[in-house]
PDB file of N, CA and C in Angstrom:
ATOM      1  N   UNK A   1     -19.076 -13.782   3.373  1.00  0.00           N
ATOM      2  CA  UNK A   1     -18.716 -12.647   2.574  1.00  0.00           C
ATOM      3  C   UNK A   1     -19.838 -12.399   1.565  1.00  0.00           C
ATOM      4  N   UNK A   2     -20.517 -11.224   1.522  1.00  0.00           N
ATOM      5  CA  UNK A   2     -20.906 -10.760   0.828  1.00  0.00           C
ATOM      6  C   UNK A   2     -20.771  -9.987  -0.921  1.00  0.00           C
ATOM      7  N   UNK A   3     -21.383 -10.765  -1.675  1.00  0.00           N
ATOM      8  CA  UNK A   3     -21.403 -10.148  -3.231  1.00  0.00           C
ATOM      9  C   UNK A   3     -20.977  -8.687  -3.059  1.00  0.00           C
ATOM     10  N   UNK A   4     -19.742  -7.948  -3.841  1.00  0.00           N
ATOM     11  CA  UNK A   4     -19.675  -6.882  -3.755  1.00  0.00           C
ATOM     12  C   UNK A   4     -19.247  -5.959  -2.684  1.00  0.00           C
ATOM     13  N   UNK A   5     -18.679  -6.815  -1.103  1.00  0.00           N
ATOM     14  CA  UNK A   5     -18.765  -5.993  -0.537  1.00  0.00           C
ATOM     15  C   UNK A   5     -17.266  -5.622  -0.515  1.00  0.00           C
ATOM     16  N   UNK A   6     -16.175  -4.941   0.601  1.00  0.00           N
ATOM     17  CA  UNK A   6     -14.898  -4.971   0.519  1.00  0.00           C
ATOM     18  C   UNK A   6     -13.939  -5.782   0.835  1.00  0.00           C
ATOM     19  N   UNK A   7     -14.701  -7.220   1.435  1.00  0.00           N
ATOM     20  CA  UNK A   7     -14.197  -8.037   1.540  1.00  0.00           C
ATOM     21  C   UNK A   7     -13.783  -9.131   0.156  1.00  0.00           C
ATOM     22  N   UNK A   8     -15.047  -8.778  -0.728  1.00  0.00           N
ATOM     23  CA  UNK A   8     -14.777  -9.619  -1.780  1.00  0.00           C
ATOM     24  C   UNK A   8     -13.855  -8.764  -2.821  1.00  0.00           C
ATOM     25  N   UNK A   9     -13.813  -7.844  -3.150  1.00  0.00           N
ATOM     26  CA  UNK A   9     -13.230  -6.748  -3.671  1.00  0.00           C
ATOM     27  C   UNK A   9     -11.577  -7.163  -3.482  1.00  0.00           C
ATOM     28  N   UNK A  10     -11.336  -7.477  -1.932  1.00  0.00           N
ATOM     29  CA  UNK A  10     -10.073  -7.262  -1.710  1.00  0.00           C
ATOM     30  C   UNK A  10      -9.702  -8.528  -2.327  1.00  0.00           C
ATOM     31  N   UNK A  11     -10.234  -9.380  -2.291  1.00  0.00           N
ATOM     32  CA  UNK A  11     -10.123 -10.839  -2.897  1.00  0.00           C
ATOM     33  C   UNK A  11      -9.715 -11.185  -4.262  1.00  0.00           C
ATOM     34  N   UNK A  12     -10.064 -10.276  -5.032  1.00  0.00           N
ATOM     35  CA  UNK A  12     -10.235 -10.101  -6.851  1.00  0.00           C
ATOM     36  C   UNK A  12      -8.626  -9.275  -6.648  1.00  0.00           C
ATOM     37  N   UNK A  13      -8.963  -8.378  -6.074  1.00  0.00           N
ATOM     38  CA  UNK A  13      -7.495  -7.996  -5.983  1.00  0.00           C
ATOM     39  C   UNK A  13      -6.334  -8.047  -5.541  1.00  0.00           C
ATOM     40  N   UNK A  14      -6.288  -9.053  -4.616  1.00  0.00           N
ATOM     41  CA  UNK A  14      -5.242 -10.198  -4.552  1.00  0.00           C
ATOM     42  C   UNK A  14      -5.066 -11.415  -5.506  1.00  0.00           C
ATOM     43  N   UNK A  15      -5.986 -11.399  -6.012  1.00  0.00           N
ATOM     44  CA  UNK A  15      -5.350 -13.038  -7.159  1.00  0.00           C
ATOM     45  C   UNK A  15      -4.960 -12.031  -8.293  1.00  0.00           C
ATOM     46  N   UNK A  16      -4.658 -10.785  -8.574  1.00  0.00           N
ATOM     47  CA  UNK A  16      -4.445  -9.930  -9.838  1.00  0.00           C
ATOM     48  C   UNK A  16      -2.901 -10.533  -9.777  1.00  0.00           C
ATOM     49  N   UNK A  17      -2.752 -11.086 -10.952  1.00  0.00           N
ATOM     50  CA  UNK A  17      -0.911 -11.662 -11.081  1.00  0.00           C
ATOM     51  C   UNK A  17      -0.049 -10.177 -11.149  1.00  0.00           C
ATOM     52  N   UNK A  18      -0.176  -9.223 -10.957  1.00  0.00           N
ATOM     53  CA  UNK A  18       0.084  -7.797 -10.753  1.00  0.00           C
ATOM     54  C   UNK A  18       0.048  -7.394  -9.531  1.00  0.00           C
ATOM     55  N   UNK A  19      -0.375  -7.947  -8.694  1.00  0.00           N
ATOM     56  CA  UNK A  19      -0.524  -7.195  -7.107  1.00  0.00           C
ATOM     57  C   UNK A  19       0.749  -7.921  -6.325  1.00  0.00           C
ATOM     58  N   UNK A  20       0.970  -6.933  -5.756  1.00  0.00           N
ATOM     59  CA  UNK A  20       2.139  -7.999  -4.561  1.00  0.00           C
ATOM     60  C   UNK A  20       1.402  -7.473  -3.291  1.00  0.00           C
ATOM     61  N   UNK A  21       1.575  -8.253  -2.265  1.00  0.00           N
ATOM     62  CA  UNK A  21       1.677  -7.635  -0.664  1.00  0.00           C
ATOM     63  C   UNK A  21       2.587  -8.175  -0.001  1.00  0.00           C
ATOM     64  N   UNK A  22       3.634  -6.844   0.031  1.00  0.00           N
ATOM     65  CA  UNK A  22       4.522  -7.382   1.137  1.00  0.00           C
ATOM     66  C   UNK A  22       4.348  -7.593   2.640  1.00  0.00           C
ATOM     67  N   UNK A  23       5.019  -8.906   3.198  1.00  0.00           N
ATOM     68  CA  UNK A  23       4.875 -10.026   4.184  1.00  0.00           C
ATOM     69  C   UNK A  23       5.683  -9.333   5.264  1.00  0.00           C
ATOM     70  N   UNK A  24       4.749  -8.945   6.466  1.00  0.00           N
ATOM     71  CA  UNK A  24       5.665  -8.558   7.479  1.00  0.00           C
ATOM     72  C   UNK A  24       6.338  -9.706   8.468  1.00  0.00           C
ATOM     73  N   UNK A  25       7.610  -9.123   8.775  1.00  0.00           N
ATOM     74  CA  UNK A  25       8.060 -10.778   9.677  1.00  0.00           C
ATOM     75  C   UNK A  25       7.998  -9.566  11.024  1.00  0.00           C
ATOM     76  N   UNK A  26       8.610  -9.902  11.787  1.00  0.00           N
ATOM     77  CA  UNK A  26       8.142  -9.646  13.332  1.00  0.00           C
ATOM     78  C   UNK A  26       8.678  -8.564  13.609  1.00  0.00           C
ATOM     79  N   UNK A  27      10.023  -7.684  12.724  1.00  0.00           N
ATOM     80  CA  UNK A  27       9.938  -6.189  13.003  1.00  0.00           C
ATOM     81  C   UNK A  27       9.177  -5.306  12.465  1.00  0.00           C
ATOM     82  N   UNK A  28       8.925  -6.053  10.874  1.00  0.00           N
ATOM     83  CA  UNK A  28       7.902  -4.623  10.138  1.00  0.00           C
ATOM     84  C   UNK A  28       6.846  -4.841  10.974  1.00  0.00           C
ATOM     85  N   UNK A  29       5.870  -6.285  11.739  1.00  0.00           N
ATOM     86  CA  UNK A  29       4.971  -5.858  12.564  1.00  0.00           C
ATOM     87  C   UNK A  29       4.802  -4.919  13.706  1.00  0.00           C
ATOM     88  N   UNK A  30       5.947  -4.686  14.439  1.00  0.00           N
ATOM     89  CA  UNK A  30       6.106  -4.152  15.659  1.00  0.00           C
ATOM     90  C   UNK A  30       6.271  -2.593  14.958  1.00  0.00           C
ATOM     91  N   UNK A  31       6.983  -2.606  13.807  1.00  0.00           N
ATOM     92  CA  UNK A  31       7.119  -1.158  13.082  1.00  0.00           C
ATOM     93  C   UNK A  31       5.843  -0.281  13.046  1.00  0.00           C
ATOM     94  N   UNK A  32       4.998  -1.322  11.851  1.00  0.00           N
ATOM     95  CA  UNK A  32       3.619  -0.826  11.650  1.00  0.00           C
ATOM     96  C   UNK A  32       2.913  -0.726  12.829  1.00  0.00           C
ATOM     97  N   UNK A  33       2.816  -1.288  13.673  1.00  0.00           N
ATOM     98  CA  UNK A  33       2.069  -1.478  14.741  1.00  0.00           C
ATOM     99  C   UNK A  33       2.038  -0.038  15.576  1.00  0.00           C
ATOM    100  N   UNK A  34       3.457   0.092  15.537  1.00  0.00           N
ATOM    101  CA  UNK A  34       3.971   1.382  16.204  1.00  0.00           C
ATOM    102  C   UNK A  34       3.128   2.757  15.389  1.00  0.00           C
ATOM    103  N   UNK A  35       3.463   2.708  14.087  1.00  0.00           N
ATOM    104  CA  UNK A  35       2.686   3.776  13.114  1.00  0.00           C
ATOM    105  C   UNK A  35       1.658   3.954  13.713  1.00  0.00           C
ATOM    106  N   UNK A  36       0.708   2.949  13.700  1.00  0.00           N
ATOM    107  CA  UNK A  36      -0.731   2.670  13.929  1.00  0.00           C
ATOM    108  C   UNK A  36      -1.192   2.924  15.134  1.00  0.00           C
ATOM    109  N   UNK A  37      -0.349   2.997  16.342  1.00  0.00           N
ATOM    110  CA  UNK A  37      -0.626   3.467  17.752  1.00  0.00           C
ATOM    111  C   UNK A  37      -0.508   5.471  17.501  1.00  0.00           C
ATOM    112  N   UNK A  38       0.922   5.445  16.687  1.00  0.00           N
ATOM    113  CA  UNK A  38       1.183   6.888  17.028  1.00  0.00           C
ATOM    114  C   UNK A  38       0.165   7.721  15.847  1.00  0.00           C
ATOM    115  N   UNK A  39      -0.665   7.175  14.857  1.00  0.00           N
ATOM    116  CA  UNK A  39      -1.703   7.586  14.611  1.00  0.00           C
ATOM    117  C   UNK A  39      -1.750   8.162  13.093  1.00  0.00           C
ATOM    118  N   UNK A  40      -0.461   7.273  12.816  1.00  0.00           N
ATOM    119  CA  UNK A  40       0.059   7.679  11.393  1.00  0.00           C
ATOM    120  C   UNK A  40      -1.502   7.240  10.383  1.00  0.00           C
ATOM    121  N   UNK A  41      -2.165   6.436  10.691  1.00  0.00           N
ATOM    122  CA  UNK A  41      -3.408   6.100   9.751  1.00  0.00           C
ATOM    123  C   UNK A  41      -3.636   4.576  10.442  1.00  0.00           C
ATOM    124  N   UNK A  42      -4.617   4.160   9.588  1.00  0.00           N
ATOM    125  CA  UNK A  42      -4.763   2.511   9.998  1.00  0.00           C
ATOM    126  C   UNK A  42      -3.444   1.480   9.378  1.00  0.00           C
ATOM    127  N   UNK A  43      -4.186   0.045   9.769  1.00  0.00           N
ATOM    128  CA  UNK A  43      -3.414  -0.766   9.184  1.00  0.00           C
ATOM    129  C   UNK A  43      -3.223  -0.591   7.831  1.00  0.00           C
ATOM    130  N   UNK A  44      -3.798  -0.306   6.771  1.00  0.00           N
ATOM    131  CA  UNK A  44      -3.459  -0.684   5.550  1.00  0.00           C
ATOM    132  C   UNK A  44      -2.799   0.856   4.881  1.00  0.00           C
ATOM    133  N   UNK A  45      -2.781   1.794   5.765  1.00  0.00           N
ATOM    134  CA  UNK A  45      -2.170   2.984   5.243  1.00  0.00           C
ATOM    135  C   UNK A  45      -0.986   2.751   5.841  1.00  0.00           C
ATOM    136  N   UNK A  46      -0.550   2.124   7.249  1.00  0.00           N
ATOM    137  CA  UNK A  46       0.767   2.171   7.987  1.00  0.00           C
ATOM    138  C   UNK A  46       1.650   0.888   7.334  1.00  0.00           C
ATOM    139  N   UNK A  47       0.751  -0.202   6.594  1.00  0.00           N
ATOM    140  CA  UNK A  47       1.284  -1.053   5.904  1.00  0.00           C
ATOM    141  C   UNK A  47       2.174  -0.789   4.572  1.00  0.00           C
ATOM    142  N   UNK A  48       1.474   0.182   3.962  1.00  0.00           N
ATOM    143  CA  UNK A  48       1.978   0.672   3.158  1.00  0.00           C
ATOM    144  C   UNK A  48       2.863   1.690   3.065  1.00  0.00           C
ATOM    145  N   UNK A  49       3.059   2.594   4.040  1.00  0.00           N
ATOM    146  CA  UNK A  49       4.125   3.281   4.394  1.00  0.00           C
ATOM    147  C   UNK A  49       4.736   2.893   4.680  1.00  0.00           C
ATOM    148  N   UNK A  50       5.064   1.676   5.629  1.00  0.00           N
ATOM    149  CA  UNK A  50       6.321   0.906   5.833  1.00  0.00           C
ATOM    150  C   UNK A  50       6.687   0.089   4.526  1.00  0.00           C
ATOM    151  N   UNK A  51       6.252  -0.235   3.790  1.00  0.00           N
ATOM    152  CA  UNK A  51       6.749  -0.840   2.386  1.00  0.00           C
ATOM    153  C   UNK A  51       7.624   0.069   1.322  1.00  0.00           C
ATOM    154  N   UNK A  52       7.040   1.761   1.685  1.00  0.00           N
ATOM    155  CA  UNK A  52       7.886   2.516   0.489  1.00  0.00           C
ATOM    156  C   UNK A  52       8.794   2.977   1.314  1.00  0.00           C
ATOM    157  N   UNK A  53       9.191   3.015   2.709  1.00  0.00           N
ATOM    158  CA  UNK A  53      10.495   3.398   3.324  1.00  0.00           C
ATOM    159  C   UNK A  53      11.075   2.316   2.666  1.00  0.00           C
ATOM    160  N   UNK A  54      12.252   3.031   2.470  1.00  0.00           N
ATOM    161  CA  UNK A  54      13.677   3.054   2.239  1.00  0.00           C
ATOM    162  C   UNK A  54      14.091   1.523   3.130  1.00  0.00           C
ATOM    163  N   UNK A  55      14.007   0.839   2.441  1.00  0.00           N
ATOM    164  CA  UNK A  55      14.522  -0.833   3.534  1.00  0.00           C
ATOM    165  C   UNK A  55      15.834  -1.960   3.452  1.00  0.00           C
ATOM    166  N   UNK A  56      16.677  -2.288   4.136  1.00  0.00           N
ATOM    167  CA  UNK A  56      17.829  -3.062   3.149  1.00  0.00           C
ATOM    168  C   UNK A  56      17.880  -3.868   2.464  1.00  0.00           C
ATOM    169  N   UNK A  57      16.337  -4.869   2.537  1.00  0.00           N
ATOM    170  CA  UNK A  57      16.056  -6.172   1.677  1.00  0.00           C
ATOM    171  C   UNK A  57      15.544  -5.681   0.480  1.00  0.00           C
ATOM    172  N   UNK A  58      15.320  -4.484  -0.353  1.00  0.00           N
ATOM    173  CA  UNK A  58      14.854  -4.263  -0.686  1.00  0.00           C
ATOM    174  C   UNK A  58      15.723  -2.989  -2.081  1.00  0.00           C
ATOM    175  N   UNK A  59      16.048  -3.186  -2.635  1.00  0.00           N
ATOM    176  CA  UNK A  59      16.849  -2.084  -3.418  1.00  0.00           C
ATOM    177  C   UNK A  59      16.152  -1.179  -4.246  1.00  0.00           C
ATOM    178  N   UNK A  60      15.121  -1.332  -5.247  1.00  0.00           N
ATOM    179  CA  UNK A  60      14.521  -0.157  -5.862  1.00  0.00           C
ATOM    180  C   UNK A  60      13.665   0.871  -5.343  1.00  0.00           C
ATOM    181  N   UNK A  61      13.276   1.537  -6.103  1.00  0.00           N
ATOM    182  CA  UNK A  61      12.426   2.730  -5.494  1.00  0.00           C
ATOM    183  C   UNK A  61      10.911   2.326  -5.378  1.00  0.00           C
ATOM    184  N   UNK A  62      10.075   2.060  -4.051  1.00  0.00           N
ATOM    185  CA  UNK A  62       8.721   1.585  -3.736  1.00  0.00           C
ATOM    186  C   UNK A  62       7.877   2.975  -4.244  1.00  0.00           C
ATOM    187  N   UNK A  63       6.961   2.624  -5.131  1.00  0.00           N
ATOM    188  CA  UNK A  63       5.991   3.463  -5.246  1.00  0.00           C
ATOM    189  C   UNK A  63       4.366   2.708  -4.882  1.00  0.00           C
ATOM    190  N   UNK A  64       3.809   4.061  -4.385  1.00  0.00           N
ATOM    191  CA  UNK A  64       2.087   3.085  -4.245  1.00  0.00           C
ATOM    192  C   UNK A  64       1.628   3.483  -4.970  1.00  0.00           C
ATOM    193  N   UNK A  65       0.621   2.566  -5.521  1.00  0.00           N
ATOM    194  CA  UNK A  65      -0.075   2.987  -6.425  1.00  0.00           C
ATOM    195  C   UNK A  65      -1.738   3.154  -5.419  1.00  0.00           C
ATOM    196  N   UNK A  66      -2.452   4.365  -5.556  1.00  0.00           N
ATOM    197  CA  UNK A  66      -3.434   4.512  -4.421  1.00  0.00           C
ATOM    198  C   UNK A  66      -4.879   5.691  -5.192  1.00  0.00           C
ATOM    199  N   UNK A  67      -6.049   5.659  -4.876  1.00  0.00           N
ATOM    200  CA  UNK A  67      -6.770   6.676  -4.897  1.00  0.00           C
ATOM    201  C   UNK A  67      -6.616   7.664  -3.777  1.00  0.00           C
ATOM    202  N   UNK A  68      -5.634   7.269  -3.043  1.00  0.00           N
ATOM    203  CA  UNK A  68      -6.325   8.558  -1.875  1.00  0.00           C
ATOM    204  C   UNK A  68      -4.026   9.197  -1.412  1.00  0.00           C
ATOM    205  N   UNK A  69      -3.664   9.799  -2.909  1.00  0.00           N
ATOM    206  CA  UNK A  69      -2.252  10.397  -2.274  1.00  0.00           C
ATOM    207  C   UNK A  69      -2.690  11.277  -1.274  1.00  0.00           C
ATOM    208  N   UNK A  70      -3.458  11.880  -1.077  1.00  0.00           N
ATOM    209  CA  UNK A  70      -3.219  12.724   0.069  1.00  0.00           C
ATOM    210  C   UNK A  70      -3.163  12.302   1.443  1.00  0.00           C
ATOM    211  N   UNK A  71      -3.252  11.079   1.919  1.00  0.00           N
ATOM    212  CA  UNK A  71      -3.194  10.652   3.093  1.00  0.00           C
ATOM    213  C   UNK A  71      -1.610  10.406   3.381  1.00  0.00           C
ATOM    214  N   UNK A  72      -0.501   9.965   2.296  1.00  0.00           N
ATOM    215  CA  UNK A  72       0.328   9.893   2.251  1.00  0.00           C
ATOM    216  C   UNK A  72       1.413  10.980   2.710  1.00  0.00           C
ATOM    217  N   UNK A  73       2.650  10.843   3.523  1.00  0.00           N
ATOM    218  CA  UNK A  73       3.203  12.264   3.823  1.00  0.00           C
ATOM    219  C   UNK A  73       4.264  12.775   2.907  1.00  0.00           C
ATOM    220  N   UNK A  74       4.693  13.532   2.885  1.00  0.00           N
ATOM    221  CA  UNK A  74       5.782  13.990   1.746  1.00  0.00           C
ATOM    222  C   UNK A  74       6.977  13.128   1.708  1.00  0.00           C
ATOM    223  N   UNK A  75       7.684  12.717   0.417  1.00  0.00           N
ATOM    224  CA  UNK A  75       8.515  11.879   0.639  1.00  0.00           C
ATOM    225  C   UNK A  75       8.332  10.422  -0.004  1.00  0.00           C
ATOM    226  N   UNK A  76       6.626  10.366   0.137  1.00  0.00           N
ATOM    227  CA  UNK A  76       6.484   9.171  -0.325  1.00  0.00           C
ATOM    228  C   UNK A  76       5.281   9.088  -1.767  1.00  0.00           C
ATOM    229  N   UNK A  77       6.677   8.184  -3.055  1.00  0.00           N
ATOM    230  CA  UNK A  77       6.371   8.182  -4.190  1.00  0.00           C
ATOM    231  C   UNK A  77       5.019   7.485  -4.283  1.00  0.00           C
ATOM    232  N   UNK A  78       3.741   8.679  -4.931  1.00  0.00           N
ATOM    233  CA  UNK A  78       2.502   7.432  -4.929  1.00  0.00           C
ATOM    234  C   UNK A  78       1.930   8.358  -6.293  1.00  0.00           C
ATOM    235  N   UNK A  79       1.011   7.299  -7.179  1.00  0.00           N
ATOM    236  CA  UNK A  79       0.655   7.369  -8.300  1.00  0.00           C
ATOM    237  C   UNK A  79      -0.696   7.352  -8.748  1.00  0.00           C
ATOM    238  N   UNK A  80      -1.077   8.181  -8.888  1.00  0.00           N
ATOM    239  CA  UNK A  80      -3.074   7.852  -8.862  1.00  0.00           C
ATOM    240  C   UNK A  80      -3.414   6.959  -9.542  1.00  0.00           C
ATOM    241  N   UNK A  81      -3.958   5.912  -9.522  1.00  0.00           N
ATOM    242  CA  UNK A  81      -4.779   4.864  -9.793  1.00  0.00           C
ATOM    243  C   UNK A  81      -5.694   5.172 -10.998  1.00  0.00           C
ATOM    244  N   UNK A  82      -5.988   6.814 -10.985  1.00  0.00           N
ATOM    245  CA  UNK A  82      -6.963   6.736 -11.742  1.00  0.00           C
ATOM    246  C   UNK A  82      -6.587   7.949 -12.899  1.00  0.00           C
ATOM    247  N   UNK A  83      -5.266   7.847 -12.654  1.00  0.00           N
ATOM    248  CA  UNK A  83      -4.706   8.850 -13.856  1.00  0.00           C
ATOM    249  C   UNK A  83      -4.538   7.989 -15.355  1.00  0.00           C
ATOM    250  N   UNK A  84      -4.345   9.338 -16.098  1.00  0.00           N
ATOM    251  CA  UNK A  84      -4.426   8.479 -17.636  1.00  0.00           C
ATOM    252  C   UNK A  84      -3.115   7.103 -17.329  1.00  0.00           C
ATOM    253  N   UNK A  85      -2.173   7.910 -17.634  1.00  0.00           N
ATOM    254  CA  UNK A  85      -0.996   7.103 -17.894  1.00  0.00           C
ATOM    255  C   UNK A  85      -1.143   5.488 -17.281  1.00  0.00           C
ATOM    256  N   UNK A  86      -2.164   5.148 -16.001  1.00  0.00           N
ATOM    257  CA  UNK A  86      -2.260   4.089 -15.377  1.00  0.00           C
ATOM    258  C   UNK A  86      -3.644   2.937 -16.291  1.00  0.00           C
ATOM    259  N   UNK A  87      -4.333   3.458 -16.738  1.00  0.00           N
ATOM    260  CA  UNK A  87      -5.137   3.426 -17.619  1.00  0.00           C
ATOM    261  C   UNK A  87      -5.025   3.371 -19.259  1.00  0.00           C
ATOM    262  N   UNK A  88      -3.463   3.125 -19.607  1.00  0.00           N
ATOM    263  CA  UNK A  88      -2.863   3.118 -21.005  1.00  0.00           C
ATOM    264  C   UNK A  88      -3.215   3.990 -21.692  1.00  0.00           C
ATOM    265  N   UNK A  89      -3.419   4.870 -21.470  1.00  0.00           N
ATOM    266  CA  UNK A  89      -3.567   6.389 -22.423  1.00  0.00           C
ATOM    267  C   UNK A  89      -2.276   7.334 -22.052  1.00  0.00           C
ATOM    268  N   UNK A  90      -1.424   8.143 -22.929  1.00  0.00           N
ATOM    269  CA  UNK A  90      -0.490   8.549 -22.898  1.00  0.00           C
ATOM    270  C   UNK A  90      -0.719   9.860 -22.692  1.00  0.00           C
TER     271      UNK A  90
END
């Protein structure tokens, strides 16, 4: 792995005590998987769409937090990354 590249990036942002990634067991794989054939986006966009559907293990409202809402389809709560309010300015 390279200094700086997106591999290390993703790394810093997994040990953030703030990040979660939810753990697929063997239907959300076959779920996402499915997304990802029918062309909904890649893995990490179909990953994440299956996390803010509506799920039974799961009771509150999933929002993403993302630079890129527009890849997202209607329906699903996402929050720019790089808006004030995320950035502690009111």
């Amino acid at each position: 792995m390279r200094a700086g590249s997106v591999d290390d990036i993703s790394w810093h942002a997994l040990a953030l005590s703030t990040g979660f990634v939810d753990n697929l067991d063997a239907i959300a794989a076959v779920t996402v998987g499915t997304m990802i054939r029918d062309g909904y986006g890649g893995p990490d966009v179909c990953h994440a769409l299956y996390c803010a559907m509506p799920r039974a293990e799961f009771a509150g409202m999933p929002i993403l937090l993302t630079d890129r809402e527009a890849v997202y389809p209607p329906g699903v709560i996402t929050v720019d990354i790089d808006s004030p309010g995320m950035l502690g300015f009111a």
